[in-house]
C-alpha atoms as a PDB file:
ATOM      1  CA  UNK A   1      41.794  44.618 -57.688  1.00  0.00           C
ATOM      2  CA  UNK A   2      40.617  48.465 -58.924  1.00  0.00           C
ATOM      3  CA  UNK A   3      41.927  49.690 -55.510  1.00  0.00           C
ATOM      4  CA  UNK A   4      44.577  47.737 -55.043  1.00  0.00           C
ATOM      5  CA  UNK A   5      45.935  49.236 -58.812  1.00  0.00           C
ATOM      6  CA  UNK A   6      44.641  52.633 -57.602  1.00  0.00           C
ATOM      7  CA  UNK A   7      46.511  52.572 -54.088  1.00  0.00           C
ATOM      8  CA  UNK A   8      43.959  52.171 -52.104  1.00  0.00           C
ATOM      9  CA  UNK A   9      45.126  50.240 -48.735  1.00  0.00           C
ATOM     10  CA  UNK A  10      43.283  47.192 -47.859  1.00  0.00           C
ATOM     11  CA  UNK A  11      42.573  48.742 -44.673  1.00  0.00           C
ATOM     12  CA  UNK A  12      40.116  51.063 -46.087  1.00  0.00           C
ATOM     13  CA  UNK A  13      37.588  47.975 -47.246  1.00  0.00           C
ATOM     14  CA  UNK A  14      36.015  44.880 -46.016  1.00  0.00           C
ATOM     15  CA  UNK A  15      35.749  41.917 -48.248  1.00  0.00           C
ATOM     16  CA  UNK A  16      34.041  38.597 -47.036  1.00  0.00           C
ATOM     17  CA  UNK A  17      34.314  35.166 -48.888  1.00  0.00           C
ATOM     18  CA  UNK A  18      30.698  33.192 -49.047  1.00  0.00           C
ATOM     19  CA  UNK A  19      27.808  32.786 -50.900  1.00  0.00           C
ATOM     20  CA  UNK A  20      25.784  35.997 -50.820  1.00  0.00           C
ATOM     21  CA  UNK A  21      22.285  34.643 -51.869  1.00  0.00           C
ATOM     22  CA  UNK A  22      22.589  31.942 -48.824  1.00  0.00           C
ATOM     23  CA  UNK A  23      24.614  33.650 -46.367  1.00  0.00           C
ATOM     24  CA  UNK A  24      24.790  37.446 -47.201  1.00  0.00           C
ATOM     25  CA  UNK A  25      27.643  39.685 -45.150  1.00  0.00           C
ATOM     26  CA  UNK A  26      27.705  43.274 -44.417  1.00  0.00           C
ATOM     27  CA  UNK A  27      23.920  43.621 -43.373  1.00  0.00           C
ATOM     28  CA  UNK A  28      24.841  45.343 -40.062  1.00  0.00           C
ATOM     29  CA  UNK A  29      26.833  48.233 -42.199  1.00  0.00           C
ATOM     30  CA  UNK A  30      23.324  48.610 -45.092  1.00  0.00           C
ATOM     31  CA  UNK A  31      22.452  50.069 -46.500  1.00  0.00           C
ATOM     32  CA  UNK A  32      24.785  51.339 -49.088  1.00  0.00           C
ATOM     33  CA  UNK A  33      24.734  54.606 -51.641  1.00  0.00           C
ATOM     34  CA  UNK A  34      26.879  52.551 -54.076  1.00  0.00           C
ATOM     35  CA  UNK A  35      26.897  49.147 -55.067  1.00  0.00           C
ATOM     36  CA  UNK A  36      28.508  47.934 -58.273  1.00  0.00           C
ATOM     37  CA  UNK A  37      28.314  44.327 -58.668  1.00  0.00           C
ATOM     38  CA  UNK A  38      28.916  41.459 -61.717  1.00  0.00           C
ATOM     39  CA  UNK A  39      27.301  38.733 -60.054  1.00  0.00           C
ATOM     40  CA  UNK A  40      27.963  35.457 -62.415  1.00  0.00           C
ATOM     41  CA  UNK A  41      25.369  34.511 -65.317  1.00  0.00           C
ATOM     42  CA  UNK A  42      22.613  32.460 -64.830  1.00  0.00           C
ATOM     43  CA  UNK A  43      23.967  29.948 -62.089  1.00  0.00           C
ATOM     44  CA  UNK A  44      21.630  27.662 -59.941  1.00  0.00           C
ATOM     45  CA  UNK A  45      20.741  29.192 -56.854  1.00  0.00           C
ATOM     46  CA  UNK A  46      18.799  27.457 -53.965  1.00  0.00           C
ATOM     47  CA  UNK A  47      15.360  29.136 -54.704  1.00  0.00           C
ATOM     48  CA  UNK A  48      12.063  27.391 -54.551  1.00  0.00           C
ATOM     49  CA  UNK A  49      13.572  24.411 -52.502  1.00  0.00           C
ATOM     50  CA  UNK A  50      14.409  26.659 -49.911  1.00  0.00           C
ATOM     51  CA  UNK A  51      10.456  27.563 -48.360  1.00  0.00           C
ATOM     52  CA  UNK A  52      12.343  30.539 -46.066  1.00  0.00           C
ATOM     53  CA  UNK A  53      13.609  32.527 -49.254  1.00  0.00           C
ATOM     54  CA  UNK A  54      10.153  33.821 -49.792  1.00  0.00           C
ATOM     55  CA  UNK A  55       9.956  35.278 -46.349  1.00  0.00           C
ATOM     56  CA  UNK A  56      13.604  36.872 -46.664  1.00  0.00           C
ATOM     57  CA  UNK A  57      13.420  40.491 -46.939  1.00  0.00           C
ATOM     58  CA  UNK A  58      15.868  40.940 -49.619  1.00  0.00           C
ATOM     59  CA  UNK A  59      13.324  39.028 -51.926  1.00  0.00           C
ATOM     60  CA  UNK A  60      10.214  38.955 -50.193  1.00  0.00           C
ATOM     61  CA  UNK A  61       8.842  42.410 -51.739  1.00  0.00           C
ATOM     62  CA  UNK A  62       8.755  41.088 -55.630  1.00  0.00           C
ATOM     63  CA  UNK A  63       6.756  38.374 -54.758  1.00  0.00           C
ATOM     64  CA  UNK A  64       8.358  35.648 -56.170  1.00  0.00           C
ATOM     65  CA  UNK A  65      11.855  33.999 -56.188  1.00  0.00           C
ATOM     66  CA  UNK A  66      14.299  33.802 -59.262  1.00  0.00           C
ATOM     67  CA  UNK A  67      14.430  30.399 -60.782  1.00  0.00           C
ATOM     68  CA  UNK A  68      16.117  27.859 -59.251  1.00  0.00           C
ATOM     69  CA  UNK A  69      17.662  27.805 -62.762  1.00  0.00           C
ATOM     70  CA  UNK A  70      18.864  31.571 -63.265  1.00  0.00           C
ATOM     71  CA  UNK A  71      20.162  33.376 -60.473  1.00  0.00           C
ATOM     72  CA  UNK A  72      20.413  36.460 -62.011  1.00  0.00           C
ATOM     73  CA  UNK A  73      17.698  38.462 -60.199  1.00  0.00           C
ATOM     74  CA  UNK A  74      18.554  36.700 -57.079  1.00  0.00           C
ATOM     75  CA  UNK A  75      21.826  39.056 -57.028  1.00  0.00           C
ATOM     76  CA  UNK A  76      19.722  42.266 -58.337  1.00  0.00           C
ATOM     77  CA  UNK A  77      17.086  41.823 -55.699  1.00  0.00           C
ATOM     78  CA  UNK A  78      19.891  41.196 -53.033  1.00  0.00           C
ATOM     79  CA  UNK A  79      21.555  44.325 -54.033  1.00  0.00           C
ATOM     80  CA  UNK A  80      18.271  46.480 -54.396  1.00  0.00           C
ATOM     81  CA  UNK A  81      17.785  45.350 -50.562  1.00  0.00           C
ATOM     82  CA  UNK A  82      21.042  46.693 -49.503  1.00  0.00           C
ATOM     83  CA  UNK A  83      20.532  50.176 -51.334  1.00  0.00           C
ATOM     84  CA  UNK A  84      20.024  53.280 -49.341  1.00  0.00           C
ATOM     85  CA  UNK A  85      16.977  55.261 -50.174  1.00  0.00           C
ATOM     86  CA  UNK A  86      19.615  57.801 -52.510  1.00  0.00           C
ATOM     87  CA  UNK A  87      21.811  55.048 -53.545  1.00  0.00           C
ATOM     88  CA  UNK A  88      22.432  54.194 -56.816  1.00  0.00           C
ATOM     89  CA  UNK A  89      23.734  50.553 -58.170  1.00  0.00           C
ATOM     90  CA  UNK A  90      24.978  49.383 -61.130  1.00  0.00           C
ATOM     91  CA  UNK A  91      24.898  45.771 -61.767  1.00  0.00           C
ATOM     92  CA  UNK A  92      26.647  43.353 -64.174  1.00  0.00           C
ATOM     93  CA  UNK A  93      23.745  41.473 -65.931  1.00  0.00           C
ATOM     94  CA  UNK A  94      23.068  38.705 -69.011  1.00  0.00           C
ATOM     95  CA  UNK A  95      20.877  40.224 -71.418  1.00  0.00           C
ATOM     96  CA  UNK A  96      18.443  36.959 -70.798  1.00  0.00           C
ATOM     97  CA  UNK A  97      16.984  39.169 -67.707  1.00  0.00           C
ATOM     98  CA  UNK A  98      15.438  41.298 -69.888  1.00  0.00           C
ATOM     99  CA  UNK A  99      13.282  38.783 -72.066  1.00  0.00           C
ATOM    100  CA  UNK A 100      13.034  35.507 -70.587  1.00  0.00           C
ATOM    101  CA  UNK A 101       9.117  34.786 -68.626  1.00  0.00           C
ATOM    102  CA  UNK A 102       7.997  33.087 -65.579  1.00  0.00           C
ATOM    103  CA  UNK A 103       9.118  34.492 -61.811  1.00  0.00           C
ATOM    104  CA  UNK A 104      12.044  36.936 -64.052  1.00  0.00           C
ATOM    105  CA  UNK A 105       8.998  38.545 -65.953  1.00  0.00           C
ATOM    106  CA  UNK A 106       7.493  39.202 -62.561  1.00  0.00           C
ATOM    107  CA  UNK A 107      10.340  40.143 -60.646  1.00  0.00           C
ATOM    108  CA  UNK A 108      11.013  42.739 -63.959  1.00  0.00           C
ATOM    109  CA  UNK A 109       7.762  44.202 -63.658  1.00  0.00           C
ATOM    110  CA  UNK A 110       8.336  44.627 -60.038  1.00  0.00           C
ATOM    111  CA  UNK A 111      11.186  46.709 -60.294  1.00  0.00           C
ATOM    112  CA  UNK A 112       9.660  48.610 -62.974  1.00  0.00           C
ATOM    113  CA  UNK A 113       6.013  49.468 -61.043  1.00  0.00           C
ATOM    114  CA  UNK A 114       8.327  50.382 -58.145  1.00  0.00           C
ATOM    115  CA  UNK A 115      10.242  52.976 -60.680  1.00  0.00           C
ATOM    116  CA  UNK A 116      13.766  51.207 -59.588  1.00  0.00           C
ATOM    117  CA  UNK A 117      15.263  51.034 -62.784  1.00  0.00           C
ATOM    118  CA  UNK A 118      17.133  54.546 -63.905  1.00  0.00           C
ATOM    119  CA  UNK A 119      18.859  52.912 -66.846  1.00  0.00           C
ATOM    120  CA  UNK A 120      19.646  49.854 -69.183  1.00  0.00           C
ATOM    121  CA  UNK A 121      23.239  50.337 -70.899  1.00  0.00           C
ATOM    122  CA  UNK A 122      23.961  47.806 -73.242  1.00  0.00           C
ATOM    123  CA  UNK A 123      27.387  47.162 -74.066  1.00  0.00           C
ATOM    124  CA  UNK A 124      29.074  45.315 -77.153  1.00  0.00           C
ATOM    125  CA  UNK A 125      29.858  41.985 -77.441  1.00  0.00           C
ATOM    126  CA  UNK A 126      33.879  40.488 -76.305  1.00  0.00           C
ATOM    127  CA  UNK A 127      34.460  43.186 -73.600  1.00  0.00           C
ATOM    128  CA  UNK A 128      34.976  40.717 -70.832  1.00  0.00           C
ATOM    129  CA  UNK A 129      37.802  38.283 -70.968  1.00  0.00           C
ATOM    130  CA  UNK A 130      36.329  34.319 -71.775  1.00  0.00           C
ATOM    131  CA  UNK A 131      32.954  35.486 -73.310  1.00  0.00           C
ATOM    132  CA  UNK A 132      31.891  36.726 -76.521  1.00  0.00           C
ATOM    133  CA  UNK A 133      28.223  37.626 -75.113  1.00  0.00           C
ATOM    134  CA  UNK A 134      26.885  41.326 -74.950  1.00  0.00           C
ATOM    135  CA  UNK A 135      25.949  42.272 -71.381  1.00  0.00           C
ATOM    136  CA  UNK A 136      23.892  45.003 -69.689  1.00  0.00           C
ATOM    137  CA  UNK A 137      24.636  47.283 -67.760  1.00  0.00           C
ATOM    138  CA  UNK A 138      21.127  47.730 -65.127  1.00  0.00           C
ATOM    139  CA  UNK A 139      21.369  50.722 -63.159  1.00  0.00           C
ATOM    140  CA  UNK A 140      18.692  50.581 -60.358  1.00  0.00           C
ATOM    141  CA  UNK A 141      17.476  53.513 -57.782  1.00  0.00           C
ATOM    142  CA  UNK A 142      15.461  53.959 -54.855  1.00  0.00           C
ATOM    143  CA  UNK A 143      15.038  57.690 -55.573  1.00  0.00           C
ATOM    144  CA  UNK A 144      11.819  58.481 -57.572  1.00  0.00           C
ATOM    145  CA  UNK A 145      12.614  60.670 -60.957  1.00  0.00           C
ATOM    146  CA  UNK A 146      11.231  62.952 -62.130  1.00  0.00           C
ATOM    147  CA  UNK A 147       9.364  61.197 -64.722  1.00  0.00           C
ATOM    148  CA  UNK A 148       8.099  57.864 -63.533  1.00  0.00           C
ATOM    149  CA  UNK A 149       7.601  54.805 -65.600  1.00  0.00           C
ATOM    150  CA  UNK A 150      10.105  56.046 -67.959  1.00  0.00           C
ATOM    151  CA  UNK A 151      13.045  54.608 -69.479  1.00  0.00           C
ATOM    152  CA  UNK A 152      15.295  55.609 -72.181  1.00  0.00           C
END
């Protein structure tokens, strides 16, 4: 919709219809330098009953899946996969990620070891149209800073 408003011909992009956790698109064009994505909160994702997930290589390297309950890092860890080594994304996200336990408390600590996180931006509540919740704003890197283990 952005581009469209901004002019920008639907010729100059690609956009594919599916479900990106079970059937992901565009992995012959990754990896990307920008990704911005607002994946939806918290849906029900395949997960644990699917035994291949593990093995996929887009969430393989945490370790463990995102609950078959809470999606949420299922989309982060997809888009982490499809980020080039100086790519930056900037993802959408329920501010649940950041406390609840279990396989999201791993998959957190994953991304923070690995020094993928760059920033946490926290935004006031009733910005998006139907929901009164605060969101995040998680802003995740490949590139190693300066200063690792260290966010503001």
């Amino acid at each position: 919709m952005n581009m469209f408003l901004h002019n920008i011909n639907y010729d100059k992009f690609d956009i594919a219809l599916g479900n990106t956790l079970m059937e992901p698109q565009f992995g012959d064009d990754k990896p990307f330098d920008a990704i911005v994505s607002n994946p939806p909160y918290s849906v029900k994702w395949a997960g644990s009953d699917d035994p291949t997930l593990i093995n996929d290589e887009r969430f393989a390297p945490a370790g463990v899946l995102a609950p078959k309950s809470k999606a949420d890092f299922a989309f982060i860890l997809h888009a982490l996969s499809y980020l080039s080594a100086k790519g930056r994304a900037a993802i959408v996200s329920f501010p649940g990620i950041f406390y609840r336990g279990g396989a999201e408390q791993k998959i957190r600590q994953y991304l923070v070891d690995n020094n993928y996180v760059d920033a946490v931006i926290a935004l006031a509540p009733n910005l998006f149209f139907g929901t009164s919740i605060a969101v995040n704003i998680l802003v995740l890197s490949k590139t190693q800073t300066q200063y690792p283990n260290s966010i503001y």
